[in-house]
C-alpha atoms as a PDB file:
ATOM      1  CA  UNK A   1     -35.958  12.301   9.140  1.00  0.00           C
ATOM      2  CA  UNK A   2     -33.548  10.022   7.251  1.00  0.00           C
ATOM      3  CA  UNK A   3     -31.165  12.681   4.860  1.00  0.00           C
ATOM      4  CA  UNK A   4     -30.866  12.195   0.935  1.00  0.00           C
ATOM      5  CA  UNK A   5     -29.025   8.450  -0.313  1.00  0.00           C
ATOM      6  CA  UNK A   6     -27.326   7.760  -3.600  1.00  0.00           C
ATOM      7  CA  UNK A   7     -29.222   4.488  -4.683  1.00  0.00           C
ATOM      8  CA  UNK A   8     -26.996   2.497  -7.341  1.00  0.00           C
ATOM      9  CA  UNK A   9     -29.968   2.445  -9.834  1.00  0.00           C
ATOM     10  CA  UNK A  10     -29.819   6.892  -9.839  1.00  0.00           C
ATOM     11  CA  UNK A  11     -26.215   5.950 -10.806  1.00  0.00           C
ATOM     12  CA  UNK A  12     -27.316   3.061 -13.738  1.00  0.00           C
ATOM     13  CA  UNK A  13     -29.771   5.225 -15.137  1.00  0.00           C
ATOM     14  CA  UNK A  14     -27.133   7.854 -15.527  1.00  0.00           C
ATOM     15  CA  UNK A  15     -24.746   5.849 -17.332  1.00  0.00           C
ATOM     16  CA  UNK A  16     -27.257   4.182 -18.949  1.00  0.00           C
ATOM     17  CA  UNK A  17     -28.674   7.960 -20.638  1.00  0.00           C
ATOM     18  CA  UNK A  18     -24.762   8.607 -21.198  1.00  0.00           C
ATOM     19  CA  UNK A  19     -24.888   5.951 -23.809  1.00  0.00           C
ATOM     20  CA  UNK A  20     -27.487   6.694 -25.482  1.00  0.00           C
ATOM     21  CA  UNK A  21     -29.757   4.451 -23.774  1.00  0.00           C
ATOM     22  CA  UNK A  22     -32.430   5.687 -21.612  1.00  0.00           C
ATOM     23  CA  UNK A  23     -34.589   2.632 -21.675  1.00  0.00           C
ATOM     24  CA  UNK A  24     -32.001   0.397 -20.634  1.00  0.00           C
ATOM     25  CA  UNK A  25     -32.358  -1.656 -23.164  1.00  0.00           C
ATOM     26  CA  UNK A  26     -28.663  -2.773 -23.738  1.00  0.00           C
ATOM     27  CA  UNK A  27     -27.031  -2.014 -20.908  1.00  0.00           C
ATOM     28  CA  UNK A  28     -29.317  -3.345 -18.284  1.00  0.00           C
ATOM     29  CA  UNK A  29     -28.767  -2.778 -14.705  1.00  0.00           C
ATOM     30  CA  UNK A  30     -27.576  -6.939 -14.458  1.00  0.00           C
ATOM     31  CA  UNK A  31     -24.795  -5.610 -17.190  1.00  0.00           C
ATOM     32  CA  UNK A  32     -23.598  -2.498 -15.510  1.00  0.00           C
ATOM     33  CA  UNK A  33     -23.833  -3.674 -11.853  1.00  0.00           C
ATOM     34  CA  UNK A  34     -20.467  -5.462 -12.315  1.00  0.00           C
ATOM     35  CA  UNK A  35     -18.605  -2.497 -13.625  1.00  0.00           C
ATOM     36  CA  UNK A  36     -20.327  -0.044 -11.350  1.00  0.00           C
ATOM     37  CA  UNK A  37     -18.527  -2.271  -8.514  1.00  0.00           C
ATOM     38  CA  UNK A  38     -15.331  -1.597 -10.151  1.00  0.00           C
ATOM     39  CA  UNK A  39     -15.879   1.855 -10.417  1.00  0.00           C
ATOM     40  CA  UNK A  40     -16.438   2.396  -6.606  1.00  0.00           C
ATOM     41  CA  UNK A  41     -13.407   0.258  -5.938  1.00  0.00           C
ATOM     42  CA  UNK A  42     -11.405   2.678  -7.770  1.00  0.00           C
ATOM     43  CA  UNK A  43     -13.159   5.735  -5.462  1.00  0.00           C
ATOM     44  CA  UNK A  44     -12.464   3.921  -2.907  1.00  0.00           C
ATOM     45  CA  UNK A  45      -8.607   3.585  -3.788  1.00  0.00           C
ATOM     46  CA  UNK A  46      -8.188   7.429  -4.848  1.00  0.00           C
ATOM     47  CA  UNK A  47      -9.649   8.433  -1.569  1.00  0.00           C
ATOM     48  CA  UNK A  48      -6.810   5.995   0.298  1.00  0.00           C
ATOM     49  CA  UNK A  49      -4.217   7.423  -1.786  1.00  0.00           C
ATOM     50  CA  UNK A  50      -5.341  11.450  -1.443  1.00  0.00           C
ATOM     51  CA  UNK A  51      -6.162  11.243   2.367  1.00  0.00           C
ATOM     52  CA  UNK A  52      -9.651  12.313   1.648  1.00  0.00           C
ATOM     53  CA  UNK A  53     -11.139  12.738   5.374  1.00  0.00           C
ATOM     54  CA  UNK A  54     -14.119  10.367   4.475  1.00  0.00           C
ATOM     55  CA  UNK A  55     -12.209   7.546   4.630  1.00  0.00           C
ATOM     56  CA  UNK A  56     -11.392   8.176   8.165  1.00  0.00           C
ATOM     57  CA  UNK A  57     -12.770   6.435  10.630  1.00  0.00           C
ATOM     58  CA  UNK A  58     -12.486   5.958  14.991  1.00  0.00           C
ATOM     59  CA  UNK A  59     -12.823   2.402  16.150  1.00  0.00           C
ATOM     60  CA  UNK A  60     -15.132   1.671  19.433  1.00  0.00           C
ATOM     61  CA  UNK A  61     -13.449   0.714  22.425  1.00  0.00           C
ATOM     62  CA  UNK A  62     -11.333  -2.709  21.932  1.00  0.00           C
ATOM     63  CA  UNK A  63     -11.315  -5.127  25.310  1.00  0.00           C
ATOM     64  CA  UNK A  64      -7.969  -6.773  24.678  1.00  0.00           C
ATOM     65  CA  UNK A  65      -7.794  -9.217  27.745  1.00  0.00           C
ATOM     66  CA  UNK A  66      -3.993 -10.055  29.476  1.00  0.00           C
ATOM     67  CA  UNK A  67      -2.110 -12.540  27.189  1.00  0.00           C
ATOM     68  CA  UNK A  68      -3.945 -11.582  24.265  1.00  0.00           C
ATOM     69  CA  UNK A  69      -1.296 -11.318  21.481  1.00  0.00           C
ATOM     70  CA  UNK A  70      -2.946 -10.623  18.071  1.00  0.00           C
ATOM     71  CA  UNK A  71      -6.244  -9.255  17.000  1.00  0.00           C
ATOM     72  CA  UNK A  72      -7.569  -9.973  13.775  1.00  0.00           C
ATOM     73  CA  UNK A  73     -10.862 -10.058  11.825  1.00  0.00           C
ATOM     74  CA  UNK A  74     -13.820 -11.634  13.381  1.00  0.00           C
ATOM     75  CA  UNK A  75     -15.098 -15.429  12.405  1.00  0.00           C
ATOM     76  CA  UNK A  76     -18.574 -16.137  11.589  1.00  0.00           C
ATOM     77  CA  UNK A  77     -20.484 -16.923  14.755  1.00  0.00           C
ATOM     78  CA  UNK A  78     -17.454 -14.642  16.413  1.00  0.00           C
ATOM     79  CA  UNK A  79     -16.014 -16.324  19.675  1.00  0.00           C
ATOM     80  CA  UNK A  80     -16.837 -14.866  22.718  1.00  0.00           C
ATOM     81  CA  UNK A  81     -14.488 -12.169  24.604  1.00  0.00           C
ATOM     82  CA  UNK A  82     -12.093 -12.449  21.984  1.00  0.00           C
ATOM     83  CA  UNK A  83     -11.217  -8.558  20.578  1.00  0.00           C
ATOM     84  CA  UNK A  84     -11.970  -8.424  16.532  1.00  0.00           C
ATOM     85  CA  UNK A  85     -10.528  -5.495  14.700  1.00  0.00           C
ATOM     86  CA  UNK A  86     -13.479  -3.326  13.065  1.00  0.00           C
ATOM     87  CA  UNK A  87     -15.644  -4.733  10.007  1.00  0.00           C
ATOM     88  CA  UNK A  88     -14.511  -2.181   7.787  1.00  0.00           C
ATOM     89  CA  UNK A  89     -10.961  -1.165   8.206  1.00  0.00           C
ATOM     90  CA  UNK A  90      -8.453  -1.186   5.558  1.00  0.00           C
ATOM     91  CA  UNK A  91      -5.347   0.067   7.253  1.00  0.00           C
ATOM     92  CA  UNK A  92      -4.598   1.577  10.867  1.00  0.00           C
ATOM     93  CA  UNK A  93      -3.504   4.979  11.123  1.00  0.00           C
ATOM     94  CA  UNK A  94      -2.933   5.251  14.783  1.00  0.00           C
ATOM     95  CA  UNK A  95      -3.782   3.009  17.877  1.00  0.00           C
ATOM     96  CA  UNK A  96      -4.277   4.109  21.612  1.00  0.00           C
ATOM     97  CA  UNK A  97      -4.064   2.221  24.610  1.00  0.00           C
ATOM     98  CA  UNK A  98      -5.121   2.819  28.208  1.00  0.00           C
ATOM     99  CA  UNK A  99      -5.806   0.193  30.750  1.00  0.00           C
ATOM    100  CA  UNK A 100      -9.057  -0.970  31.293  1.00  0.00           C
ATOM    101  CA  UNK A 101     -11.477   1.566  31.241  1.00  0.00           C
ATOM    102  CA  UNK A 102      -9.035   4.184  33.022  1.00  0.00           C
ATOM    103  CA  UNK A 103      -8.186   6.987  31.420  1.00  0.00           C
ATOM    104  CA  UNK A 104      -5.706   8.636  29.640  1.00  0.00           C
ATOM    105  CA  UNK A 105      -5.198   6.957  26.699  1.00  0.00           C
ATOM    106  CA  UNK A 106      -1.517   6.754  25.303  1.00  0.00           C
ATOM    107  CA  UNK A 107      -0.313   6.417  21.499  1.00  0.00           C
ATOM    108  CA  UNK A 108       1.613   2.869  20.543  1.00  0.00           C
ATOM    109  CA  UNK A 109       4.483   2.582  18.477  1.00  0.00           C
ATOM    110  CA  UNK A 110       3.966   0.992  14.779  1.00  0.00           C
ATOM    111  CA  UNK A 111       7.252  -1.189  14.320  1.00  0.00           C
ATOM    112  CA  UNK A 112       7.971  -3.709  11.922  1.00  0.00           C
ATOM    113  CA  UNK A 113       9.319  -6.626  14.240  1.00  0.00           C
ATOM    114  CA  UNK A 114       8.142  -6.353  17.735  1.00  0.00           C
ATOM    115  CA  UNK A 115      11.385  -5.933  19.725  1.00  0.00           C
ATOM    116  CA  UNK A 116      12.195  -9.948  20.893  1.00  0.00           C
ATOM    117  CA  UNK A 117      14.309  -8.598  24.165  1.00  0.00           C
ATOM    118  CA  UNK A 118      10.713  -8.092  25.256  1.00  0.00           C
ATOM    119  CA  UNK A 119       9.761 -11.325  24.980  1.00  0.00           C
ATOM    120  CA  UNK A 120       9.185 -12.976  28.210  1.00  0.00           C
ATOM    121  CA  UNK A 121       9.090  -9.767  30.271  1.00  0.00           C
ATOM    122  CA  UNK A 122       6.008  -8.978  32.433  1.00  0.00           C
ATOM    123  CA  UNK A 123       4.549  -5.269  31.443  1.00  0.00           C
ATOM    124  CA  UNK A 124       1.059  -4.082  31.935  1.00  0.00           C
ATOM    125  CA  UNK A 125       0.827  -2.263  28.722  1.00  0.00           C
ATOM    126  CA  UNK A 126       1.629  -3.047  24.658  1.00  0.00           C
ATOM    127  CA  UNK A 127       4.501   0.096  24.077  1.00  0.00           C
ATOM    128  CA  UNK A 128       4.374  -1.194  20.422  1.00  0.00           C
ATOM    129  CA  UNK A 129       2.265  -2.950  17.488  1.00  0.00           C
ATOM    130  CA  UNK A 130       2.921  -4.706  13.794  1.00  0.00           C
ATOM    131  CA  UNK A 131       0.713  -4.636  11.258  1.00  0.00           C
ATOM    132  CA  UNK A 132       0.836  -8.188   9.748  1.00  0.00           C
ATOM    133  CA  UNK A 133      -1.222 -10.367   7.828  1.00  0.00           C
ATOM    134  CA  UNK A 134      -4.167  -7.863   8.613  1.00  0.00           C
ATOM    135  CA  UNK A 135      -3.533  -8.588  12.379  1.00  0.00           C
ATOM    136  CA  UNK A 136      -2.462  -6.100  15.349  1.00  0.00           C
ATOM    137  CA  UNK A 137       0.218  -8.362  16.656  1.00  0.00           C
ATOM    138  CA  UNK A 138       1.048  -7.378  20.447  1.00  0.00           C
ATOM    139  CA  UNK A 139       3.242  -7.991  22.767  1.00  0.00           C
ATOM    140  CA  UNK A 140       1.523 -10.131  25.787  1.00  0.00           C
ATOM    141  CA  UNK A 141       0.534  -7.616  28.693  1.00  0.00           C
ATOM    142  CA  UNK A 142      -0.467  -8.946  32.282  1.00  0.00           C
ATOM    143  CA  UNK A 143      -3.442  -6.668  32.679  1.00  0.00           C
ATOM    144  CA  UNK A 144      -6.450  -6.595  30.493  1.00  0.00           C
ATOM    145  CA  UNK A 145      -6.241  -3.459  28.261  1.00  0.00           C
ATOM    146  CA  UNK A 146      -8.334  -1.196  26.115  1.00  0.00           C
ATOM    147  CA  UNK A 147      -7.457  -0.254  22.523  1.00  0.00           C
ATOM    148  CA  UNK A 148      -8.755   2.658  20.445  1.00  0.00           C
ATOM    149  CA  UNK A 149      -8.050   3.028  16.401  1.00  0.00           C
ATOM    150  CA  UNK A 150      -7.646   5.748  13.755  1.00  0.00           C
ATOM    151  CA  UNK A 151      -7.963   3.931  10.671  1.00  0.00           C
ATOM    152  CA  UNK A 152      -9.023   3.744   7.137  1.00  0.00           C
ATOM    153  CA  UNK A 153     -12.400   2.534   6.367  1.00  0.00           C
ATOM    154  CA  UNK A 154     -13.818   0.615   3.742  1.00  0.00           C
ATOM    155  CA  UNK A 155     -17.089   2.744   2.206  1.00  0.00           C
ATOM    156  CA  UNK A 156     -17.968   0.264  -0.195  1.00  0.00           C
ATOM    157  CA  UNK A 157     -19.477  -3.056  -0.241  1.00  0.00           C
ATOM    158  CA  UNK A 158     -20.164  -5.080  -3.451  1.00  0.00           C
ATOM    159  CA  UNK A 159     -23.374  -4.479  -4.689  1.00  0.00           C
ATOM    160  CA  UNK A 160     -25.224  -7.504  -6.066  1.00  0.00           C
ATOM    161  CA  UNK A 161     -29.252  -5.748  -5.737  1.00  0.00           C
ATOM    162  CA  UNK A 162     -30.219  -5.808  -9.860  1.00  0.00           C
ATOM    163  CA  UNK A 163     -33.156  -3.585  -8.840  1.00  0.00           C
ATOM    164  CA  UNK A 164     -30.776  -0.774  -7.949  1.00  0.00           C
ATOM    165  CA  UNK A 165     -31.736  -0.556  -4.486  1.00  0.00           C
ATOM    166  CA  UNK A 166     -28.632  -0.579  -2.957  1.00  0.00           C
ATOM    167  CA  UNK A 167     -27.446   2.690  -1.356  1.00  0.00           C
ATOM    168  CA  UNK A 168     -24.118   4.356  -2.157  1.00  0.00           C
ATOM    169  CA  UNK A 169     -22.353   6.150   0.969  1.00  0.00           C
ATOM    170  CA  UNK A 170     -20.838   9.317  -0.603  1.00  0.00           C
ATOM    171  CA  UNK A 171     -23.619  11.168  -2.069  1.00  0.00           C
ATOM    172  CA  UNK A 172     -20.339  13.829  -4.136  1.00  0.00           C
ATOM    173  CA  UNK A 173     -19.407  10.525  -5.816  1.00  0.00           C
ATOM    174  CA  UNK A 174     -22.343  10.547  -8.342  1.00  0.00           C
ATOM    175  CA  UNK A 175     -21.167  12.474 -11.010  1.00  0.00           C
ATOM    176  CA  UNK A 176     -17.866  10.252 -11.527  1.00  0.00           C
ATOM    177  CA  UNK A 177     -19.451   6.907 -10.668  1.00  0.00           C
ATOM    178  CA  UNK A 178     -22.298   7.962 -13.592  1.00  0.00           C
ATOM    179  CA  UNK A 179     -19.618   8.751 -16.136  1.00  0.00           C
ATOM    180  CA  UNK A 180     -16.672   5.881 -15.090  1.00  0.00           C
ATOM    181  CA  UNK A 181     -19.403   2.963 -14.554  1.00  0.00           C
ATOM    182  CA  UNK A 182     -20.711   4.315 -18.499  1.00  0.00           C
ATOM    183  CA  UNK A 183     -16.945   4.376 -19.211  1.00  0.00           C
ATOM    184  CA  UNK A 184     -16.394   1.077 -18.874  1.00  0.00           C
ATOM    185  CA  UNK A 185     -19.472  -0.405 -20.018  1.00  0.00           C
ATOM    186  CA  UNK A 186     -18.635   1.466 -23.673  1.00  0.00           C
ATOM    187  CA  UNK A 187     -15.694  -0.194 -23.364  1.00  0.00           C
ATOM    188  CA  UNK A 188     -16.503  -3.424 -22.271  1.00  0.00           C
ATOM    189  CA  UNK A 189     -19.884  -4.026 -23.372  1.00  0.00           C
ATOM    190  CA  UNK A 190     -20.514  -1.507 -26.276  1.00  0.00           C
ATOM    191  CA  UNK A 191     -16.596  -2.009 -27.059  1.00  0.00           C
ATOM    192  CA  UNK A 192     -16.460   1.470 -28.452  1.00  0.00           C
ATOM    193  CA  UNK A 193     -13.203   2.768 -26.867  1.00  0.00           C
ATOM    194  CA  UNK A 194     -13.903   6.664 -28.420  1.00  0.00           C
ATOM    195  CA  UNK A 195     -16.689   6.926 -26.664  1.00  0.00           C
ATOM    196  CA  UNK A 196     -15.211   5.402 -23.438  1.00  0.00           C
ATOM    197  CA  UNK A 197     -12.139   7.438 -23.732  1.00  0.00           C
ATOM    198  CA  UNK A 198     -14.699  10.516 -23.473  1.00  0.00           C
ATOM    199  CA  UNK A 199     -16.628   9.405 -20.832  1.00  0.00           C
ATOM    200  CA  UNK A 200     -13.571   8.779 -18.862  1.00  0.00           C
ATOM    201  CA  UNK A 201     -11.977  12.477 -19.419  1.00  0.00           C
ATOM    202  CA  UNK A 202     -15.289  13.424 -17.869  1.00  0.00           C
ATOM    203  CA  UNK A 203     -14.804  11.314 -14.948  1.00  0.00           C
ATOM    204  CA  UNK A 204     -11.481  12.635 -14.375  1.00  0.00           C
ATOM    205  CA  UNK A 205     -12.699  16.001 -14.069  1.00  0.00           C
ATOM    206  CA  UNK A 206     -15.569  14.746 -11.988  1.00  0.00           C
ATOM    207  CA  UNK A 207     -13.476  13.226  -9.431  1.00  0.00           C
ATOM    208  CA  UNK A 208     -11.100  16.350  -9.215  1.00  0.00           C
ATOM    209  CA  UNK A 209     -13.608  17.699  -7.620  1.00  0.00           C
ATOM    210  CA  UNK A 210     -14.769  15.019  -5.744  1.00  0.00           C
ATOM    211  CA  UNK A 211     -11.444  15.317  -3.678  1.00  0.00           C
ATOM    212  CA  UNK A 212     -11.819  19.069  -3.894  1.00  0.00           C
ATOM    213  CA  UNK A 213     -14.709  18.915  -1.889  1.00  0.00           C
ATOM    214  CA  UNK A 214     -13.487  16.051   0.403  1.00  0.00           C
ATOM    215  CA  UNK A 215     -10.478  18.312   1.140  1.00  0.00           C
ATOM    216  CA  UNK A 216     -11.565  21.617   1.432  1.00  0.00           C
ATOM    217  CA  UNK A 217     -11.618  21.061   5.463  1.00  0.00           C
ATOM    218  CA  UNK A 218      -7.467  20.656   5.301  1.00  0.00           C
ATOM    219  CA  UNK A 219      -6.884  23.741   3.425  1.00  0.00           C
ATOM    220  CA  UNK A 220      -4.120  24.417   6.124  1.00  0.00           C
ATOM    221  CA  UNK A 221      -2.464  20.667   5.389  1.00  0.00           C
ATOM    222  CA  UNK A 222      -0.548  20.373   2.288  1.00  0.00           C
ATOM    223  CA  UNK A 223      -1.616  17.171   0.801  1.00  0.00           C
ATOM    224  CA  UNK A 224      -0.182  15.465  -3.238  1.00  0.00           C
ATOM    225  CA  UNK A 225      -2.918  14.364  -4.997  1.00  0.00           C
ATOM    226  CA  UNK A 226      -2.364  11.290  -6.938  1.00  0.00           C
ATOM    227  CA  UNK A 227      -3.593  11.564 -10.603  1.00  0.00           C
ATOM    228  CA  UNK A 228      -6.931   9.670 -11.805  1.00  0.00           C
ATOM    229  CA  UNK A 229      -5.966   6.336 -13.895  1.00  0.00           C
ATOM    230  CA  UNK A 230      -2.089   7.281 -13.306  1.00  0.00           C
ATOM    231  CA  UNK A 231       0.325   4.531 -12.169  1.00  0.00           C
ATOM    232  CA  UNK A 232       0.977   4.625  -8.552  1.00  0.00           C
ATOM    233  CA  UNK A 233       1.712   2.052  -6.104  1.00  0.00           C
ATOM    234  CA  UNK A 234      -0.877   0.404  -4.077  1.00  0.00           C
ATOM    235  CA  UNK A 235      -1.310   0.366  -0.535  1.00  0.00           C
ATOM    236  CA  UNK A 236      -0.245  -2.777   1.258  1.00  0.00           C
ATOM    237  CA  UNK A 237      -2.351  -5.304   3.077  1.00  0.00           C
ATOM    238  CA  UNK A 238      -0.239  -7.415   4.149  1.00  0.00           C
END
């Protein structure tokens, strides 16, 4: 038996009661459904920035064939027994290597340059990785290799069902996507900034405990949690 889902319409309806319209009159789901997408984005960026386990994710098993030296997202039709990084990631945390299904695997080394006296050398295994240009750039092994990932996942596609249909993937995210998503349609559609300004202090509180709950299972890791709607820098993705 499939468990509860979040559909993006519960959600509307919220934000639409919120603002005083129940009937949907004025703020129709075809209105909100942009700023509903903008309010997951922003979930989807506090989560990055607190660490909050959800966004955690544990690639399949990567065939990297010998000579391969980059891995990046996959084309559409993707090209046969070439390694693609996962749909959804964001950002590796940590990437594994073993050779071809033989165990153990190893960690790899994130660097910022792979190290050119390497260049040129025959090895049967990576040692190191760079980020870049939302690539795995490698150094060329001699043996095909496998590749496991920890990595941040994206949880949130844009939405573009006007019947509400869509399903949201954090069911503990209604309460602040119901009062941010009303937030910024009083703002941007109703223009009336006072009663934006409350239904964001709402949200605030809302996704305080949003991360609480996300969190709870590191009590024993001490994390900084990044206010909601305060200035911080943005992770890279370059």
């Amino acid at each position: 038996m499939a468990g509860p889902v979040l559909l993006t319409g519960e959600v509307m309806d919220k934000s639409a009661s919120l603002l005083n319209d129940s009937g949907k009159s004025i703020y129709t789901y075809i209105k909100q459904l942009p700023y509903l997408n903008m309010a997951l984005s922003e979930l989807q960026e506090y989560f990055e920035l607190n660490e909050v386990p959800v966004v955690d994710n544990v690639s399949a098993v990567i065939e990297v064939p010998a000579g391969t030296t980059s891995i990046g997202f996959s084309p559409d039709p993707p090209i046969v027994d070439t390694p693609y990084l996962p749909d959804d990631l964001i950002e590796p945390q940590i990437l594994w290597e073993r050779q071809s299904g033989i165990n153990p695997y190893i960690s790899m080394s994130k660097v910022d340059f792979l190290p050119r006296y390497m260049e040129g050398i025959e090895i049967n295994q990576f040692i190191y990785y760079v980020w870049e240009s939302q690539e795995i750039r490698l150094l060329s092994s001699n043996q095909d290799n496998d590749i496991k990932m920890n990595y941040i996942r994206n949880l949130f596609t844009e939405f573009t069902d006007t019947d509400g249909e869509d399903e949201i993937a954090v069911l503990n995210s209604r309460s602040f996507l119901q009062y941010r998503n009303a937030g910024l349609c009083a703002e941007f559609i109703g223009e009336n900034k006072t009663r934006a300004d409350e239904l964001n202090a709402f949200a605030s509180l809302a996704m305080d405990r949003v991360v609480g709950i996300g969190t709870k299972g590191r009590q024993a890791i001490n994390t900084r949690h990044k206010p909601f709607r305060a200035s911080y820098k943005r992770r890279s993705f370059s």
